[in-house]
N, C-alpha and C. Protein backbone atom coordinates (compact mmCIF):
# COMPACT_ATOMS: atom_id res chain seq x y z
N UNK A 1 -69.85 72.57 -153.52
CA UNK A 1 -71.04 73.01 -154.22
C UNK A 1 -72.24 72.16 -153.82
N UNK A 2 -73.25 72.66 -153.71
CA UNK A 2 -74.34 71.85 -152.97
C UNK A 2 -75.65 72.18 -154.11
N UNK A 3 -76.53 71.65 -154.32
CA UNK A 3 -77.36 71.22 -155.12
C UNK A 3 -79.18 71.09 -154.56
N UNK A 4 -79.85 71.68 -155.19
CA UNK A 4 -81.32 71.51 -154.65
C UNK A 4 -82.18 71.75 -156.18
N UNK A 5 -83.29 70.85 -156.25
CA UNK A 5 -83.90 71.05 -157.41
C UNK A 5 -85.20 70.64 -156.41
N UNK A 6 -86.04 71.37 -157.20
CA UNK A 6 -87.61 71.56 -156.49
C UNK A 6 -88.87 72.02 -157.67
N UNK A 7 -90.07 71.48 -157.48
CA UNK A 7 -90.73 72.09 -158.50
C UNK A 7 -91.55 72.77 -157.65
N UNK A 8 -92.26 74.06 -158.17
CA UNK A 8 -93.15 75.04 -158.03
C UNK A 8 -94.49 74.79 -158.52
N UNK A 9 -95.65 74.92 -158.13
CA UNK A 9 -97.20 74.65 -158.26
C UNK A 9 -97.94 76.23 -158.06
N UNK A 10 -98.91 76.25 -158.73
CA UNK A 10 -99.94 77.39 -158.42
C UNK A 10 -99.91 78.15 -159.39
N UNK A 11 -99.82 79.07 -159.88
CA UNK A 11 -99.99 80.35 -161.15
C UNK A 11 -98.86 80.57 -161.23
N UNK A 12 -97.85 79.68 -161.74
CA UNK A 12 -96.57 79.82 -162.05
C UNK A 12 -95.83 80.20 -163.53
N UNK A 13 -96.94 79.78 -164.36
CA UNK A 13 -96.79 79.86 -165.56
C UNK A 13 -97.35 81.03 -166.53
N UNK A 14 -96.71 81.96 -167.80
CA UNK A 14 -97.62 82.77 -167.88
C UNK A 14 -97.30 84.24 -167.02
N UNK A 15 -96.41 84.01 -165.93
CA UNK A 15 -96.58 85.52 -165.01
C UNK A 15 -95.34 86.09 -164.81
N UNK A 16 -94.03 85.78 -165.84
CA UNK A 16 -93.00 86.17 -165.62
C UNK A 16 -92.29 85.42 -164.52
N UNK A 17 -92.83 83.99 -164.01
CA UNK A 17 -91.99 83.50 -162.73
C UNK A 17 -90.53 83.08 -163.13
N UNK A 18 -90.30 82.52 -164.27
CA UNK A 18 -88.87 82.22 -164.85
C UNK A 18 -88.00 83.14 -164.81
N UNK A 19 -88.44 84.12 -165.94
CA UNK A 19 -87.32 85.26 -165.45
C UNK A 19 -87.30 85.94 -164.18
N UNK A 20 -88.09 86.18 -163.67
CA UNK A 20 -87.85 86.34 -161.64
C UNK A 20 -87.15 85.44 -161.18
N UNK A 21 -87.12 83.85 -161.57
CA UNK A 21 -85.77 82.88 -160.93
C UNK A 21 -85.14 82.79 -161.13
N UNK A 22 -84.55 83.35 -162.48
CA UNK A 22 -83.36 83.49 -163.37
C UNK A 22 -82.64 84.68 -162.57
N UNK A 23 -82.87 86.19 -162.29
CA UNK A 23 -82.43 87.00 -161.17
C UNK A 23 -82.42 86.73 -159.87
N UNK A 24 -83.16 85.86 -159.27
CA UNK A 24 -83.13 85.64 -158.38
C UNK A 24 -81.62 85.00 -157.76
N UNK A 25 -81.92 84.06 -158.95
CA UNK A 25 -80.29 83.18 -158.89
C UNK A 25 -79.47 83.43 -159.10
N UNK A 26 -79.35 84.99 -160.09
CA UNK A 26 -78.27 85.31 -160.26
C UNK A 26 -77.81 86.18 -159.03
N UNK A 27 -78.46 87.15 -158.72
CA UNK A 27 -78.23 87.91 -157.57
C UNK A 27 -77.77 87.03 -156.43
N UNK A 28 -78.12 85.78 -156.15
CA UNK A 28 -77.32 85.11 -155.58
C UNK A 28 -76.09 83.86 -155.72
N UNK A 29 -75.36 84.44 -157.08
CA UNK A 29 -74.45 83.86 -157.34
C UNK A 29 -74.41 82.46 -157.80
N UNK A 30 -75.91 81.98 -157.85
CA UNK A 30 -76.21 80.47 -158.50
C UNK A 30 -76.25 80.23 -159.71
N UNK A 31 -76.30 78.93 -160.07
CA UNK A 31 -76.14 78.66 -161.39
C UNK A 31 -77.59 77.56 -161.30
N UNK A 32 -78.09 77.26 -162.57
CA UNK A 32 -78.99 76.08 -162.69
C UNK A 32 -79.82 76.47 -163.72
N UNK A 33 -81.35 76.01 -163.52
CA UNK A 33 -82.34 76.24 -164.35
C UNK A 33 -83.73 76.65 -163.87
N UNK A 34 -84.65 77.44 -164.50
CA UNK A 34 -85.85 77.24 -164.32
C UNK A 34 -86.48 76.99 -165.85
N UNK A 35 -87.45 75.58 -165.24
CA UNK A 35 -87.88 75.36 -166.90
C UNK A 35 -89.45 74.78 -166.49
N UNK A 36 -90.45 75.60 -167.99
CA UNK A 36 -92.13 74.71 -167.40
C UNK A 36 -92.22 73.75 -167.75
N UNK A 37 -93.23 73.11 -166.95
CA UNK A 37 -93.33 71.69 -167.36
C UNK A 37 -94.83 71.48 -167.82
N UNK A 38 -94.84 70.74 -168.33
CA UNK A 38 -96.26 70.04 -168.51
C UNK A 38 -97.85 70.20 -167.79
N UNK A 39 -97.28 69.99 -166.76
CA UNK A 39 -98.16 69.69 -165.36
C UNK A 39 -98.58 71.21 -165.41
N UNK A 40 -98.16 72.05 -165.16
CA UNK A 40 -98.30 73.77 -165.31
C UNK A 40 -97.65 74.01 -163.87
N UNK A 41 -96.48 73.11 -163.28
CA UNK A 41 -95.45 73.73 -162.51
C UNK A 41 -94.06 74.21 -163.15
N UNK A 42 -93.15 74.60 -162.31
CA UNK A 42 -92.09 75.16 -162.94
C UNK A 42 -91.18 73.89 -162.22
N UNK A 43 -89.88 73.52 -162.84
CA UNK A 43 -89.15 72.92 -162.39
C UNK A 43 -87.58 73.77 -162.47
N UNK A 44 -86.98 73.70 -161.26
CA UNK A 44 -86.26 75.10 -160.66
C UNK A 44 -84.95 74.23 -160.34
N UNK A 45 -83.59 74.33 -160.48
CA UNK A 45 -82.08 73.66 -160.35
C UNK A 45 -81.64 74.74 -159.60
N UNK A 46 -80.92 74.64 -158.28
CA UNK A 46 -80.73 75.78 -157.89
C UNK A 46 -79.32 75.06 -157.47
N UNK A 47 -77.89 75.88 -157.83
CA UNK A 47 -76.32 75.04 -157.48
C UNK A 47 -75.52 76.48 -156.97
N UNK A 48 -75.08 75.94 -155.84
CA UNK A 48 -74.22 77.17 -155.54
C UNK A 48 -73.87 76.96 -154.09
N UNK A 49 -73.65 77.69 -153.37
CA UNK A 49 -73.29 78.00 -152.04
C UNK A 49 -74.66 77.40 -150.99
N UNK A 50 -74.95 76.59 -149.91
CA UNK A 50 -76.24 76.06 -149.46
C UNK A 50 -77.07 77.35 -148.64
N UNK A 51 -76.24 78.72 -148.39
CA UNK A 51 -76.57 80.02 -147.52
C UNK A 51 -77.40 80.24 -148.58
N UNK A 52 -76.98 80.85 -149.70
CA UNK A 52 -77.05 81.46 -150.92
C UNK A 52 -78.65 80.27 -151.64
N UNK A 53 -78.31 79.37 -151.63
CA UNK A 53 -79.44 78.47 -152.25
C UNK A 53 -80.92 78.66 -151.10
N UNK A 54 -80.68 78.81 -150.18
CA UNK A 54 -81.90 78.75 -148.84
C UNK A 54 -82.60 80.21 -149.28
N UNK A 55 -81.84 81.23 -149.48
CA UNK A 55 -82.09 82.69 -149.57
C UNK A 55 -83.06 82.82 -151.14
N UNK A 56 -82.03 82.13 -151.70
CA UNK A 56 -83.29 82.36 -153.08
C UNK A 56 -83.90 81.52 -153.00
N UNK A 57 -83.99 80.60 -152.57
CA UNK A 57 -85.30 79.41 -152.39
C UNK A 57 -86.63 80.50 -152.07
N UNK A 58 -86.36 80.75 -150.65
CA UNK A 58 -87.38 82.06 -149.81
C UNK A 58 -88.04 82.89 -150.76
N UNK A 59 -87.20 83.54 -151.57
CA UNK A 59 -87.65 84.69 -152.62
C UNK A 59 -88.44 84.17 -153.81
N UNK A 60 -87.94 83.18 -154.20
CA UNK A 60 -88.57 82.49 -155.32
C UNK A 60 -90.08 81.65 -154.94
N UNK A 61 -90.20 81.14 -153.97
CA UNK A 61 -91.00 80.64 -153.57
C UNK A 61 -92.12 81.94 -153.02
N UNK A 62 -92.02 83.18 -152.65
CA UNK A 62 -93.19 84.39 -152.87
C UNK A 62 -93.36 84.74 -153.91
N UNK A 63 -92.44 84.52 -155.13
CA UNK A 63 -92.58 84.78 -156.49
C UNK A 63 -92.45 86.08 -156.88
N UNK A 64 -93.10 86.61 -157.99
CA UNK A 64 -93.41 87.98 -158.42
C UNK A 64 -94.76 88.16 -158.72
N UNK A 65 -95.10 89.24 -158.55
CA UNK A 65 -96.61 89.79 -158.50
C UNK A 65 -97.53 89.53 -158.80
N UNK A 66 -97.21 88.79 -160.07
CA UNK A 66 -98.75 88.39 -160.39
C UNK A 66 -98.88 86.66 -160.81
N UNK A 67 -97.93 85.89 -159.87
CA UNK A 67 -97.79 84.49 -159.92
C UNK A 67 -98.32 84.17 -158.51
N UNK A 68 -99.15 82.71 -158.02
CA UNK A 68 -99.30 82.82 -157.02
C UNK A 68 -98.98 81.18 -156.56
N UNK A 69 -98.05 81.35 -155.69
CA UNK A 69 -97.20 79.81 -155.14
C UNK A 69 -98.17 79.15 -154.24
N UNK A 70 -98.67 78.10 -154.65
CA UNK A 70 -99.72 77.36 -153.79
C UNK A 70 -98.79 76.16 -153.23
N UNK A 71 -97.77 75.86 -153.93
CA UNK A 71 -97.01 74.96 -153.35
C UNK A 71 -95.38 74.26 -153.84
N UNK A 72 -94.35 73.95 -153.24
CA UNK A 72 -93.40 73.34 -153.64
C UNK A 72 -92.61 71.73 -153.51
N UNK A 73 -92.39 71.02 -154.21
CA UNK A 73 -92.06 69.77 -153.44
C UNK A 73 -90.98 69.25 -154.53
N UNK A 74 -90.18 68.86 -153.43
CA UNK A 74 -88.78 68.18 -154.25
C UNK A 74 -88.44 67.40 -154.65
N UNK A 75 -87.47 67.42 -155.97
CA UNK A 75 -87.09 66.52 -156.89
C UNK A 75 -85.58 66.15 -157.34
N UNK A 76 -85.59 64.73 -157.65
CA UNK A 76 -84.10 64.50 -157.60
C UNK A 76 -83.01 65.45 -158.16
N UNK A 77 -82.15 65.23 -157.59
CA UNK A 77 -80.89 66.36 -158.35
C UNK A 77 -80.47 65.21 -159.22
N UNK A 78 -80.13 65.88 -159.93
CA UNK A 78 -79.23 65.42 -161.65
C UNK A 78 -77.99 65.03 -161.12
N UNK A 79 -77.34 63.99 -161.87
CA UNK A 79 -75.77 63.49 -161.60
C UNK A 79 -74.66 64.88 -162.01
N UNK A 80 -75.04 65.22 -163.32
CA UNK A 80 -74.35 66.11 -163.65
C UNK A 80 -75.26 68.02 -163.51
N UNK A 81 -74.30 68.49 -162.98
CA UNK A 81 -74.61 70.03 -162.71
C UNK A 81 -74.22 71.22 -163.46
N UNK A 82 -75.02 71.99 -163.51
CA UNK A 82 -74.11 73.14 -164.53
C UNK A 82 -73.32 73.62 -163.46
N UNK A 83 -72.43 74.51 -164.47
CA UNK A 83 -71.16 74.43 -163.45
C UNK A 83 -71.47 76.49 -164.01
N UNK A 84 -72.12 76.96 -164.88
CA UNK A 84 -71.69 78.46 -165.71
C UNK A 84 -73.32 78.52 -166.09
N UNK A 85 -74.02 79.80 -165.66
CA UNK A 85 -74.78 80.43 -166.41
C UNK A 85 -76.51 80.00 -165.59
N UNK A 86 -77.39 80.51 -165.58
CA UNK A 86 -78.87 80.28 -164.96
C UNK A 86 -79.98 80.39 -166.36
N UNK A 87 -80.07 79.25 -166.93
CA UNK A 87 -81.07 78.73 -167.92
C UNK A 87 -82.18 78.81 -167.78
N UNK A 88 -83.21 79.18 -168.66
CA UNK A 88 -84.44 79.64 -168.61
C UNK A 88 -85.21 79.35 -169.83
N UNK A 89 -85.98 77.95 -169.64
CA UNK A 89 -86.18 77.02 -170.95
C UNK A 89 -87.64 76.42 -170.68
């Protein structure tokens, strides 16, 4: 199982981008989180297969329609991983 956590910048918040990463991940068989933060980025756990994690990275990072990704940059992975389910908090 391989592991990538990354936060999202730009009109992320507000435009339905969570639940678009929440399908995103599921459609590709991942497990993790997307949750907002403070800053007005999204912070995104993406666990699963590393094919499968690259593919929704791609998708998530064009977003949905009316969010607009100005930028992404990565952040430590957690010791412990979900192992069941794509959280949206």
């Amino acid at each position: 199982m391989k592991a990538l956590r990354f936060a999202v910048f730009g009109r992320v918040q507000g435009v339905g981008f969570r639940a678009f990463t929440r399908r995103v991940a599921l459609r590709h068989n991942l497990v993790g989180w997307a949750r907002n933060c403070s800053n007005g980025s999204v912070d995104i756990l993406l666990v699963g297969d590393s094919e499968n994690i690259a593919k929704a990275r791609a998708n998530i990072l064009r977003g949905p329609a009316l969010s607009q990704v100005e930028r992404s940059a990565a952040l430590p992975t957690p010791t412990t991983l979900p192992t069941s389910d794509f959280e949206v908090g």
